[in-house]
N, C-alpha and C. Protein backbone atom coordinates (compact mmCIF):
# COMPACT_ATOMS: atom_id res chain seq x y z
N UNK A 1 -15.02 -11.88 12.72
CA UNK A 1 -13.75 -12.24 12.13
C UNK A 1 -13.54 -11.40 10.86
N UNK A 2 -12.71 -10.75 10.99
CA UNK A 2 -12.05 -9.81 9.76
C UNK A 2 -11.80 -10.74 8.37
N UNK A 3 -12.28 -10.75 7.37
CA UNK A 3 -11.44 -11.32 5.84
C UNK A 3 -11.33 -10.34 4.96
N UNK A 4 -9.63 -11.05 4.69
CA UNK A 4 -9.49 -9.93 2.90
C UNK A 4 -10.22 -10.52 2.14
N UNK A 5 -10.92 -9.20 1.32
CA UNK A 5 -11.23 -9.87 0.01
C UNK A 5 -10.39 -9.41 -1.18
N UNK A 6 -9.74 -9.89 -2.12
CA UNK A 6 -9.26 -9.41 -3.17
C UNK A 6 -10.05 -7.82 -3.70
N UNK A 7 -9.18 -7.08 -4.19
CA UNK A 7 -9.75 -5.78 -4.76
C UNK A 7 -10.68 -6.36 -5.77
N UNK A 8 -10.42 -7.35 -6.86
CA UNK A 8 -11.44 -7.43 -8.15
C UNK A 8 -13.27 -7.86 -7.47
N UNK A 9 -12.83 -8.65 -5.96
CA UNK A 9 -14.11 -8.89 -5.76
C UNK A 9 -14.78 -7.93 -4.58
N UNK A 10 -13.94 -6.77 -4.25
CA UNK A 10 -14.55 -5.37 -3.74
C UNK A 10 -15.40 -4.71 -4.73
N UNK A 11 -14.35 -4.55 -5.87
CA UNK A 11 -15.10 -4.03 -7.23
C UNK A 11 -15.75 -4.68 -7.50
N UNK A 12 -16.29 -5.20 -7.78
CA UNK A 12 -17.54 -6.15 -8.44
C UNK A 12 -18.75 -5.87 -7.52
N UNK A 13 -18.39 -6.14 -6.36
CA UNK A 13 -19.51 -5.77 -5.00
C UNK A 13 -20.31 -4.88 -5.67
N UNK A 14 -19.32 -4.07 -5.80
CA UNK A 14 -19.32 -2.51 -5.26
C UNK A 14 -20.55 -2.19 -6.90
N UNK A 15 -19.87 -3.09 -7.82
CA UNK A 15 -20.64 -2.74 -8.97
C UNK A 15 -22.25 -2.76 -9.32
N UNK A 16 -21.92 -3.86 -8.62
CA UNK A 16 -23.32 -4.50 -8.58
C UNK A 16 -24.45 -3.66 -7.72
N UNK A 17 -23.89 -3.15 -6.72
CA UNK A 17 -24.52 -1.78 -6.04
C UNK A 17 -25.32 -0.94 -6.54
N UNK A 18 -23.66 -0.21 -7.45
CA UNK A 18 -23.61 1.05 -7.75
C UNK A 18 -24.45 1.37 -9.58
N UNK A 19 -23.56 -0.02 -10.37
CA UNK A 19 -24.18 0.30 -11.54
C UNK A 19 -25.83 -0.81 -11.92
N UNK A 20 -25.41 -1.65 -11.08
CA UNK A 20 -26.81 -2.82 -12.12
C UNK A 20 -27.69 -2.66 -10.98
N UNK A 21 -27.43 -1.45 -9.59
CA UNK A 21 -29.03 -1.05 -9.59
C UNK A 21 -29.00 -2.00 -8.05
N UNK A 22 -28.63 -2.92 -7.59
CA UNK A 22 -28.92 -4.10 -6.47
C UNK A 22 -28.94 -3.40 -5.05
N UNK A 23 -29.36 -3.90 -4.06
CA UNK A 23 -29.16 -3.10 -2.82
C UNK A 23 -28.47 -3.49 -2.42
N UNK A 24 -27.93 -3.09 -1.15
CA UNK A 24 -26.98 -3.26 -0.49
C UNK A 24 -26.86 -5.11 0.26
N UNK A 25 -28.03 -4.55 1.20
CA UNK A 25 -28.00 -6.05 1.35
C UNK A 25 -28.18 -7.38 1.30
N UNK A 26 -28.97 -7.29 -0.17
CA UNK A 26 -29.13 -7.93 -1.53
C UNK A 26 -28.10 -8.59 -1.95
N UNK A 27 -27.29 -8.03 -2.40
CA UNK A 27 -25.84 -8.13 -2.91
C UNK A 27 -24.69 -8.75 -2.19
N UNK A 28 -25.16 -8.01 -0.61
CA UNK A 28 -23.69 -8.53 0.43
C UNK A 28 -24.43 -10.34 0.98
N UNK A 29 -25.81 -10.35 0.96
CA UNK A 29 -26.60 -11.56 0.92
C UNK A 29 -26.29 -12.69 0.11
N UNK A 30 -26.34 -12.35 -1.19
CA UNK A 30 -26.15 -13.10 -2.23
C UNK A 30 -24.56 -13.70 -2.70
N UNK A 31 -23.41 -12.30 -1.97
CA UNK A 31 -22.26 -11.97 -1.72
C UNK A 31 -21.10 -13.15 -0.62
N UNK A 32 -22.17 -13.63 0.43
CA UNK A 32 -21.86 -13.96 1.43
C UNK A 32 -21.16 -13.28 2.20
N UNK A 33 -21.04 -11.28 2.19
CA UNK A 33 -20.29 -10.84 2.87
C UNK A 33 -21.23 -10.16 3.88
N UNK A 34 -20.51 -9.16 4.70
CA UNK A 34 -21.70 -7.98 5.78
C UNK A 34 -22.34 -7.10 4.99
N UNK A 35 -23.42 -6.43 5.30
CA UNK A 35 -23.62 -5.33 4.80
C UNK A 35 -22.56 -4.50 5.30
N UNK A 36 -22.16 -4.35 6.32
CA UNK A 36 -21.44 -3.27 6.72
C UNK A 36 -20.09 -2.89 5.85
N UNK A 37 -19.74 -4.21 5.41
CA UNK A 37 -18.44 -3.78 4.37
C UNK A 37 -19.28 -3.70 3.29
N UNK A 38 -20.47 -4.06 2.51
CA UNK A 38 -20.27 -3.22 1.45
C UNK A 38 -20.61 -2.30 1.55
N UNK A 39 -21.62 -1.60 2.70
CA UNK A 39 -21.50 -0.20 2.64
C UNK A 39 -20.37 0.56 2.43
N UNK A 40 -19.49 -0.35 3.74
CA UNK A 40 -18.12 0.75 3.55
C UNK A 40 -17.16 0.96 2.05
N UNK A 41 -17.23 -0.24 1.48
CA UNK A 41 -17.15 -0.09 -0.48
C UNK A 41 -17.74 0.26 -1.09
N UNK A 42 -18.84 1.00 -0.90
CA UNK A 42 -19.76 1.73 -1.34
C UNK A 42 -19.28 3.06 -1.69
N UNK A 43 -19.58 3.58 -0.18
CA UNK A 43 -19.05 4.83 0.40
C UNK A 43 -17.54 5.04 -0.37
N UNK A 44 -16.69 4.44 0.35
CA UNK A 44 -15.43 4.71 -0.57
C UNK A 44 -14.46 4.51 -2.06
N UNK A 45 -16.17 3.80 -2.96
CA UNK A 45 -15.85 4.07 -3.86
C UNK A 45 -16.82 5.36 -4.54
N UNK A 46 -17.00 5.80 -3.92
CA UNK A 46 -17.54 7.28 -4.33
C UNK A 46 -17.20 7.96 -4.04
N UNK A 47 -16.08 8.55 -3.59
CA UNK A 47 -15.04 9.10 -3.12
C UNK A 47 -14.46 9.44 -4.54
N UNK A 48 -14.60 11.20 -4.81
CA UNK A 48 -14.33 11.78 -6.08
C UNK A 48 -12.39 11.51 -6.01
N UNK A 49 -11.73 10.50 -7.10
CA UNK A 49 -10.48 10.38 -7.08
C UNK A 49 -9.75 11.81 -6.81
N UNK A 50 -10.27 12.87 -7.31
CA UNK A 50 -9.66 14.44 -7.22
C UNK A 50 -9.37 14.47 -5.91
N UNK A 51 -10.11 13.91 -4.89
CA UNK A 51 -10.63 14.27 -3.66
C UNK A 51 -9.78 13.04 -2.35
N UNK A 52 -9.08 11.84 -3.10
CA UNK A 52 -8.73 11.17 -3.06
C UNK A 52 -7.34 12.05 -3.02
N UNK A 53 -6.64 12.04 -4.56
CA UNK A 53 -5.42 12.89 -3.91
C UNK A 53 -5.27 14.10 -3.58
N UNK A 54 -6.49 14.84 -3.25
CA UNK A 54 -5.68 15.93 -2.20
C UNK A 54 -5.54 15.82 -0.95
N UNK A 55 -6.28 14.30 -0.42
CA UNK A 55 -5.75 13.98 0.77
C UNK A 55 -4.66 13.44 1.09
N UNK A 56 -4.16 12.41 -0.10
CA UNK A 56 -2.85 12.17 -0.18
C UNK A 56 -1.50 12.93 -0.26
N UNK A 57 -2.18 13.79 -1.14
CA UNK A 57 -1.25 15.59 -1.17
C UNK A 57 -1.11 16.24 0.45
N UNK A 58 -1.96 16.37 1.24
CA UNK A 58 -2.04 16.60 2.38
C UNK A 58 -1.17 15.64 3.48
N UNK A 59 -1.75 14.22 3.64
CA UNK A 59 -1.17 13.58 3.56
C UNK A 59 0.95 14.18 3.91
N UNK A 60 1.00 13.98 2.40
CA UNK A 60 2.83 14.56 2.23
C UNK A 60 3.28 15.21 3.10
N UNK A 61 2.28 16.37 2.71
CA UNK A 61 2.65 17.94 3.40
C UNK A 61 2.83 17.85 4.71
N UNK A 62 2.10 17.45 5.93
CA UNK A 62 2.08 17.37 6.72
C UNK A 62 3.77 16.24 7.20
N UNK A 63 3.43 15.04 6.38
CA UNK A 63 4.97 14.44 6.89
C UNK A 63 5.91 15.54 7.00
N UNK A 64 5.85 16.10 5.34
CA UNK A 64 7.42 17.00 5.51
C UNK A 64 7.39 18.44 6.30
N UNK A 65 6.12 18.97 6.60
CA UNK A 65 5.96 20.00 7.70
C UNK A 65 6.60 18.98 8.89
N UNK A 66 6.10 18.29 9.31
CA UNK A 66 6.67 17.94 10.90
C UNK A 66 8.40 17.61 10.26
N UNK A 67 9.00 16.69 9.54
CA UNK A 67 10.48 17.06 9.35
C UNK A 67 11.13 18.34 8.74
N UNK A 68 10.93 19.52 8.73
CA UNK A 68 10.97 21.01 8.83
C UNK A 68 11.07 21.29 10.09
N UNK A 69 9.81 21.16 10.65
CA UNK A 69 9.69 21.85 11.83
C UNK A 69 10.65 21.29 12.27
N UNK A 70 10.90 19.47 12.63
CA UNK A 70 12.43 19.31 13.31
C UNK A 70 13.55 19.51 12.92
N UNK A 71 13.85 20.01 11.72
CA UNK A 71 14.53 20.79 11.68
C UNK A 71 15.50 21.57 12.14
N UNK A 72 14.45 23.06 11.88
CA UNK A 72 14.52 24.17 12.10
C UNK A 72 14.77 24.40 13.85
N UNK A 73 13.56 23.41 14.74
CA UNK A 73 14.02 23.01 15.91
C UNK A 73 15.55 22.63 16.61
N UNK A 74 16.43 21.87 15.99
CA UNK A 74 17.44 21.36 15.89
C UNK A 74 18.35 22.62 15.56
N UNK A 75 18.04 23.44 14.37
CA UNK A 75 18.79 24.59 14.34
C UNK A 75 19.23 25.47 15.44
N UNK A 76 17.61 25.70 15.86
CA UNK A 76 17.74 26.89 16.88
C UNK A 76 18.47 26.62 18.00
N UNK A 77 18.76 24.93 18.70
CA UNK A 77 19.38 24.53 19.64
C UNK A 77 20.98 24.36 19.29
N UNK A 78 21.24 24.43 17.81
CA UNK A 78 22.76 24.45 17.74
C UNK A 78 22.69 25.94 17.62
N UNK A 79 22.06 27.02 17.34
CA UNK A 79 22.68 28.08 17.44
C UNK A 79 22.75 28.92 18.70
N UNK A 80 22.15 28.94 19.86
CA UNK A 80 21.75 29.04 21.29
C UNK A 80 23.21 28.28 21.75
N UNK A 81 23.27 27.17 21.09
CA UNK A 81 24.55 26.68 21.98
C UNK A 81 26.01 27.20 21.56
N UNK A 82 26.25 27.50 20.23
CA UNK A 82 27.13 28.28 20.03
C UNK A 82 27.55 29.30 19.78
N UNK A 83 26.31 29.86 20.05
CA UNK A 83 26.15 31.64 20.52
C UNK A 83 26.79 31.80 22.32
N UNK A 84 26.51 30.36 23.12
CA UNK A 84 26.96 30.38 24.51
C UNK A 84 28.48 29.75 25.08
N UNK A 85 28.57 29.29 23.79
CA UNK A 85 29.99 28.70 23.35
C UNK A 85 31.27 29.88 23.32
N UNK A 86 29.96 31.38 21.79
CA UNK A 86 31.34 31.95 21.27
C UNK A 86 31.58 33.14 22.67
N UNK A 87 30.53 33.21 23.94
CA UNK A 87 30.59 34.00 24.86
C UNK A 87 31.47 33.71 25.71
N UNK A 88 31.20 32.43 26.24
CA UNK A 88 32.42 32.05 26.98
C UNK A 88 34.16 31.73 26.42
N UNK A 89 34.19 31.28 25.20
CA UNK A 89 35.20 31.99 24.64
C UNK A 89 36.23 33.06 24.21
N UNK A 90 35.56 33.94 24.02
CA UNK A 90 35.84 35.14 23.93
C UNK A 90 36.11 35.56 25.18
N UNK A 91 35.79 35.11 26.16
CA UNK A 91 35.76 36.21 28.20
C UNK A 91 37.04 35.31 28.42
N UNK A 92 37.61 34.58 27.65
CA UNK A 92 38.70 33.66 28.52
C UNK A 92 40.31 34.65 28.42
């Protein structure tokens, strides 16, 4: 069964880990949680913040690359069509 835990008591986990030294499953024991989540709060609070947003930066980029690309897509099909538009026009 999945539970939220509030962020202040991720952090704290996580503290108790990381700074006062405890093990893992020491902590998630004493915690009443899995080891497996505090590993995984472990792990991702060591995650260099720099490193954090350049995935978020990435992240962006990629949204607004794919709305570009449709776009530019969208362009090329209105201009194909009224490039076949100004042909048959013109022959009339």
């Amino acid at each position: 069964m999945n539970k939220k835990y509030p962020d202040e008591f991720k952090q704290e986990a996580v503290r108790q880990v990381i700074e006062k030294g405890h093990s893992v499953p020491d902590a998630a024991k004493r915690l009443g949680i899995s080891d497996k989540s505090l590993y995984y709060w472990v792990s991702k609070a060591k995650v260099p913040a720099s490193q954090s947003a350049e995935q978020e930066e990435i992240r962006k980029l990629k949204v607004e690359l794919k709305r570009v690309t449709e776009e530019r897509n969208i362009l090329k099909e209105a201009a194909v069509y009224f490039a076949i538009e100004s042909k048959t026009s013109t022959r009339s």
